[in-house]
N, C-alpha and C. Protein backbone atom coordinates (compact mmCIF):
# COMPACT_ATOMS: atom_id res chain seq x y z
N UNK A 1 0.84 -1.16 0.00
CA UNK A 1 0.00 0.00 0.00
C UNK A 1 0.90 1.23 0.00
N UNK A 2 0.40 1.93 -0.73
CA UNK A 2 1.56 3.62 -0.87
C UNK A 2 0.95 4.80 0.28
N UNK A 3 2.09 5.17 1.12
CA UNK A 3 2.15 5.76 2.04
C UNK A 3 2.58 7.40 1.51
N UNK A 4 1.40 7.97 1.61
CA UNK A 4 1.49 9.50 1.03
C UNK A 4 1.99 9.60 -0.69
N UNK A 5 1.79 10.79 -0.33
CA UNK A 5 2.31 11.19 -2.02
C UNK A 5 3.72 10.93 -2.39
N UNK A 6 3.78 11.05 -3.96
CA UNK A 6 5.48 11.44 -4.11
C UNK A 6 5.31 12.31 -3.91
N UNK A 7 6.89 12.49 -3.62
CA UNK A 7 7.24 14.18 -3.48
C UNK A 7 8.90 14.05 -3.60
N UNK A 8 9.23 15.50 -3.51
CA UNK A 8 10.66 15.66 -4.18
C UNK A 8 11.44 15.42 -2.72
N UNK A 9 12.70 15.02 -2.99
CA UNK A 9 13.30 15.63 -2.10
C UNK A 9 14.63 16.09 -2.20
N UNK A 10 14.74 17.44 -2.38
CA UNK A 10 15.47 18.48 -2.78
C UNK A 10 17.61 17.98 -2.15
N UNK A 11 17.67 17.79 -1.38
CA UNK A 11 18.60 16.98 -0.64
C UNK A 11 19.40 15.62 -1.54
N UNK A 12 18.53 14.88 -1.73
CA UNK A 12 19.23 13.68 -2.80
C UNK A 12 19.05 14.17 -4.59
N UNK A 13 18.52 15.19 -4.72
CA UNK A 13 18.13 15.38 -5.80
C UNK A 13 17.23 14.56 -6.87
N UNK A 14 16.02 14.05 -6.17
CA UNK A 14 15.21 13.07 -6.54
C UNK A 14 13.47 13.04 -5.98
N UNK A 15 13.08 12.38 -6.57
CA UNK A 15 11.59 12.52 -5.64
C UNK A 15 11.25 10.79 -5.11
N UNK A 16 10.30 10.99 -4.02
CA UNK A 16 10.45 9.37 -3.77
C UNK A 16 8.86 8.88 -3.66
N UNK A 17 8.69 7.70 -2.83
CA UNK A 17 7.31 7.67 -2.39
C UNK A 17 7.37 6.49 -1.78
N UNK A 18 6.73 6.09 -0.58
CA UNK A 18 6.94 5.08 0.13
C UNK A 18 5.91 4.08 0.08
N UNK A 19 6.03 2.95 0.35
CA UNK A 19 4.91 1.65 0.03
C UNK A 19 5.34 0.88 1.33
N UNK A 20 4.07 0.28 1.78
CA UNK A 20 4.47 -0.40 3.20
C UNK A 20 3.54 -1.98 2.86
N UNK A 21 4.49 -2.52 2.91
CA UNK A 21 4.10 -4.24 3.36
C UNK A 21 3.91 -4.59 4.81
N UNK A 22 3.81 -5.74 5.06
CA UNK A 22 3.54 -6.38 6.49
C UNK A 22 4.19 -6.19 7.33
N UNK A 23 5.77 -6.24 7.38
CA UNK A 23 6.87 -5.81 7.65
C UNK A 23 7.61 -5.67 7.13
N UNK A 24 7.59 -4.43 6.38
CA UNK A 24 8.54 -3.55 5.40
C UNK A 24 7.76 -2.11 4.99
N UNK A 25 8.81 -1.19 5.23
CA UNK A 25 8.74 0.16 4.13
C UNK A 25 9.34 0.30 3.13
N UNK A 26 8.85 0.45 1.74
CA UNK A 26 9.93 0.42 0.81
C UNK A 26 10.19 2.06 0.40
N UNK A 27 11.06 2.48 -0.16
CA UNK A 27 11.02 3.72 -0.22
C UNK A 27 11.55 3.51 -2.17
N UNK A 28 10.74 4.61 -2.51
CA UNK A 28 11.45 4.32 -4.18
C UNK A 28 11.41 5.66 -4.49
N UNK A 29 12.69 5.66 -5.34
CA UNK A 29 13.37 6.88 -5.00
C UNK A 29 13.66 6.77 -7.12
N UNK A 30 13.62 8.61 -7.42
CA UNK A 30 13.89 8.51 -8.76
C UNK A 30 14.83 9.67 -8.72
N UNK A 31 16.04 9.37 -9.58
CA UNK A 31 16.55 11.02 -9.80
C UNK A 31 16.34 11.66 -10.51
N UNK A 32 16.32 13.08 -10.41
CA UNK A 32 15.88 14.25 -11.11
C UNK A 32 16.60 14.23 -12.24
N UNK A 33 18.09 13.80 -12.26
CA UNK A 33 19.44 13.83 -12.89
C UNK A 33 20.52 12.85 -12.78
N UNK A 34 21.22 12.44 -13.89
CA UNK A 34 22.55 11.52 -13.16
C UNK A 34 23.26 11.87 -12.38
N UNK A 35 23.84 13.05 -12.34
CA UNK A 35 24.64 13.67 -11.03
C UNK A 35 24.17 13.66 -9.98
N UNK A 36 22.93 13.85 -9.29
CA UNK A 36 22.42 13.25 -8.16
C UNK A 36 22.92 12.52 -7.25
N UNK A 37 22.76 12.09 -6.01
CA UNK A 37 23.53 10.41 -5.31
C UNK A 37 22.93 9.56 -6.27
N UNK A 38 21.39 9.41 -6.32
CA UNK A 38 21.32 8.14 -6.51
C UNK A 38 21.14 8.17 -7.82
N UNK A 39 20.90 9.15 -8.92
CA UNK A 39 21.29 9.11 -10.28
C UNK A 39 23.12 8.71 -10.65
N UNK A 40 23.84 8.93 -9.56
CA UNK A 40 25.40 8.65 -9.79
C UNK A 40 25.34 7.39 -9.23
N UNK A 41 24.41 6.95 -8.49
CA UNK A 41 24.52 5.15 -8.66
C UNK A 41 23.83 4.51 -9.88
N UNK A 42 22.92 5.07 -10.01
CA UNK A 42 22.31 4.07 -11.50
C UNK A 42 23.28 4.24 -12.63
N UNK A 43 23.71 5.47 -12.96
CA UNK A 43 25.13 5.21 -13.93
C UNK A 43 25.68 4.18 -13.43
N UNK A 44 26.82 4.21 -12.62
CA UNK A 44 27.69 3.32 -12.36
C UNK A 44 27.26 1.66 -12.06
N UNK A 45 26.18 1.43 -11.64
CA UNK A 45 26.11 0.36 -11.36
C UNK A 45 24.35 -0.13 -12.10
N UNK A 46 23.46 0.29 -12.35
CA UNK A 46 22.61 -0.18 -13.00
C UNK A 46 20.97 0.19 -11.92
N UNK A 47 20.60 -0.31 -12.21
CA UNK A 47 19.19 -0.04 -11.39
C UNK A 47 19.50 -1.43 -10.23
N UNK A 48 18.97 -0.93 -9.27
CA UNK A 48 18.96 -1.57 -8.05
C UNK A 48 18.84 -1.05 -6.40
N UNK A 49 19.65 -1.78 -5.32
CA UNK A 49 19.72 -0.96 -4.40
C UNK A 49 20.09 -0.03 -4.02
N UNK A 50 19.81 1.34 -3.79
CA UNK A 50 20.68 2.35 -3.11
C UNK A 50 20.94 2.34 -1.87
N UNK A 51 20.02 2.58 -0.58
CA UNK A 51 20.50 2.49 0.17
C UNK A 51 19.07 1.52 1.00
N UNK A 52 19.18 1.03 2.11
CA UNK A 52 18.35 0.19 3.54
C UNK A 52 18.72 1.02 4.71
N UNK A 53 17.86 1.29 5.64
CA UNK A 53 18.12 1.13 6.62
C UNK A 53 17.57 0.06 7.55
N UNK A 54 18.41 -0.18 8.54
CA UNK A 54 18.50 -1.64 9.23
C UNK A 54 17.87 -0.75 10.51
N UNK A 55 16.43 -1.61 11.09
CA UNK A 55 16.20 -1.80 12.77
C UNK A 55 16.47 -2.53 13.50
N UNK A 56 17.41 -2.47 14.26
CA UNK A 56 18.04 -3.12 15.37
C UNK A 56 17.35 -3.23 17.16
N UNK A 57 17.41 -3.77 17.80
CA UNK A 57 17.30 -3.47 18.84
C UNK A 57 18.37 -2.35 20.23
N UNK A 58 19.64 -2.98 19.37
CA UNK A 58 20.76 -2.54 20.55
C UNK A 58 21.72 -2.26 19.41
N UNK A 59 21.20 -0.42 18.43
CA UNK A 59 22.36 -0.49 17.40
C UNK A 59 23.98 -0.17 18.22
N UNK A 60 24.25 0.22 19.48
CA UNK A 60 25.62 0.24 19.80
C UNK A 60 26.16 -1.21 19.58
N UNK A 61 25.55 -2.38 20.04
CA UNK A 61 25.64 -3.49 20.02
C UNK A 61 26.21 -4.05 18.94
N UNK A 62 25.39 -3.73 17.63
CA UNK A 62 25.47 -3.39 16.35
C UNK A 62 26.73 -3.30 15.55
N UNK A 63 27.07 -1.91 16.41
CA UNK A 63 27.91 -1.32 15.66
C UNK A 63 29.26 -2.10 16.06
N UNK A 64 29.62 -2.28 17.29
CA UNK A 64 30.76 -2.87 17.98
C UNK A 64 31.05 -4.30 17.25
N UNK A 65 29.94 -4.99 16.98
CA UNK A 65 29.88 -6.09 16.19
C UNK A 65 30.37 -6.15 14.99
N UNK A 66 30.19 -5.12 14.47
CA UNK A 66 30.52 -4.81 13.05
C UNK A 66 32.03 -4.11 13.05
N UNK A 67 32.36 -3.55 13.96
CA UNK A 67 33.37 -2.96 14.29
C UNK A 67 34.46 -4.49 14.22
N UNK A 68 33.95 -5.27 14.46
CA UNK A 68 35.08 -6.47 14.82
C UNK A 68 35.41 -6.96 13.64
N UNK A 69 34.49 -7.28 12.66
CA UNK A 69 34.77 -7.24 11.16
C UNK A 69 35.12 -6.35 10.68
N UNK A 70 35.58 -5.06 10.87
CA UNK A 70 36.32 -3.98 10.24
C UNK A 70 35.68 -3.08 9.25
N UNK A 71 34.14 -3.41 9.71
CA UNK A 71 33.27 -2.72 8.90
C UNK A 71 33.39 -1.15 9.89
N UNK A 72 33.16 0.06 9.03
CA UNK A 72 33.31 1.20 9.67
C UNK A 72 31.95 1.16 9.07
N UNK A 73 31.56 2.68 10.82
CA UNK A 73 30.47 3.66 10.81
C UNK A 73 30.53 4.85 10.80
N UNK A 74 29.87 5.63 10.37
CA UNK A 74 29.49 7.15 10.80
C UNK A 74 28.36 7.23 11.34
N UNK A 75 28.67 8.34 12.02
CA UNK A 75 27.09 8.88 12.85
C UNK A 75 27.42 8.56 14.26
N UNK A 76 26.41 9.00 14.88
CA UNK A 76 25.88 9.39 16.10
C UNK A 76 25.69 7.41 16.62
N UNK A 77 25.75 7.49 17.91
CA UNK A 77 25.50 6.22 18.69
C UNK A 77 24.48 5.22 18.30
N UNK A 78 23.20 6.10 18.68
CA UNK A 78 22.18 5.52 18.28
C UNK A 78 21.61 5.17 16.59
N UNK A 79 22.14 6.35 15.68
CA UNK A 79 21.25 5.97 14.67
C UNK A 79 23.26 6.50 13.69
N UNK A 80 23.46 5.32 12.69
CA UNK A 80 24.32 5.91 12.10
C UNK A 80 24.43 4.76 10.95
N UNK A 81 25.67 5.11 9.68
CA UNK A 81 25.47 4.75 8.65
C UNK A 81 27.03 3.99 8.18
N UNK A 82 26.76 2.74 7.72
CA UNK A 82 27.77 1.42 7.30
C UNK A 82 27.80 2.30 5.79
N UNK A 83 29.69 2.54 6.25
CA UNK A 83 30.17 3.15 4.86
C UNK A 83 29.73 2.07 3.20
N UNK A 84 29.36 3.07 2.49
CA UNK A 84 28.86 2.29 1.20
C UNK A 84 30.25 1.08 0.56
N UNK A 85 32.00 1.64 0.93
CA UNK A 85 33.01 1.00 0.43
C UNK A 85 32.46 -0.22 1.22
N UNK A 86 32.02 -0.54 2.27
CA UNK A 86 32.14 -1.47 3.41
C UNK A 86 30.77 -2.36 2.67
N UNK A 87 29.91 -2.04 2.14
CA UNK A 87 28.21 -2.49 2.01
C UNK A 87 28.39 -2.94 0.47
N UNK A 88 29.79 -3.10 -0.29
CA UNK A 88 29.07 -3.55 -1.58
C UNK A 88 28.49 -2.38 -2.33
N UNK A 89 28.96 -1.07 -1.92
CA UNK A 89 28.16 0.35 -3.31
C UNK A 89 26.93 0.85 -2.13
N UNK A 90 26.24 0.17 -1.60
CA UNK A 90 24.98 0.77 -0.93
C UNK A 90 24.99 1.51 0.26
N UNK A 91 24.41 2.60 0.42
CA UNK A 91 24.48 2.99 2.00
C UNK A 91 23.15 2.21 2.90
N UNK A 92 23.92 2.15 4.03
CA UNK A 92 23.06 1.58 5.39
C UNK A 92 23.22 2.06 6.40
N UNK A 93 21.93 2.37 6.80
CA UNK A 93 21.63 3.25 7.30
C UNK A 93 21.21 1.91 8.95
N UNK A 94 21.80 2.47 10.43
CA UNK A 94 21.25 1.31 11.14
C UNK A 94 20.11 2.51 11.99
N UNK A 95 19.37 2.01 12.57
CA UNK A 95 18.57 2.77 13.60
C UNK A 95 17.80 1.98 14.48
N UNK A 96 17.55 2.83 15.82
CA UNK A 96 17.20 1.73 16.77
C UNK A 96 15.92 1.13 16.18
N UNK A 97 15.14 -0.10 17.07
CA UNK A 97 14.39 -0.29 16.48
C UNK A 97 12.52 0.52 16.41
N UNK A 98 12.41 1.38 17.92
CA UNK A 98 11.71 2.08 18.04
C UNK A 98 11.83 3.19 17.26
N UNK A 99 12.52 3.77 16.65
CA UNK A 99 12.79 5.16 15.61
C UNK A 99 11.20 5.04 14.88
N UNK A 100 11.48 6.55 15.32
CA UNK A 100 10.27 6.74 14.22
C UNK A 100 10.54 6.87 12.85
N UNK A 101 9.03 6.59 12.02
CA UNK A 101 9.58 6.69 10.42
C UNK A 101 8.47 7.24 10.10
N UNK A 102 8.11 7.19 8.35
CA UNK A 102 6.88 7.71 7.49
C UNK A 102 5.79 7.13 8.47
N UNK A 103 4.44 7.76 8.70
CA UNK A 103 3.68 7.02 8.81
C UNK A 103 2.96 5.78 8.20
């Protein structure tokens, strides 16, 4: 089922619109332009994933875990993002699992 309108969002240079399954939000995202983020991923790599974010329960937990495999983060404690070199091209995004989202 589609959750609100598209709409732009000026920031990625794209417009998106969200669809929610049973347990899942999908977010689909178009660019305005190739230069864009995610118009500079569909060049380079084709249509597919750009980015997920992951709900966790205990993202410090998370992160330390990932830390041991030598995967790096950015961001803040609670909510932060698995470098795209580290993810295979994609950004990931982790957040706790209560975070709020789209309605």
């Amino acid at each position: 089922m589609r959750v609100g309108e598209t709409s732009d969002v000026p920031s990625l240079g794209a417009r998106h619109v969200f669809l929610r399954a049973e347990n899942c939000l999908l977010e689909l995202v178009q660019p305005h332009d190739e230069n864009s983020p995610p118009g500079l991923f569909l060049r380079d790599r084709g249509e597919g994933m750009f980015a997920m974010e992951l709900r966790v329960d205990d993202p410090a937990k998370t992160r330390a875990d990932l830390a041991q495999a030598s995967v790096q983060a950015r961001g803040a404690a609670a909510h932060w993002y698995v470098r795209p070199v580290d993810a295979h091209g994609m950004l990931v995004e982790v957040a706790p699992a209560d975070a709020p989202g789209p309605a």
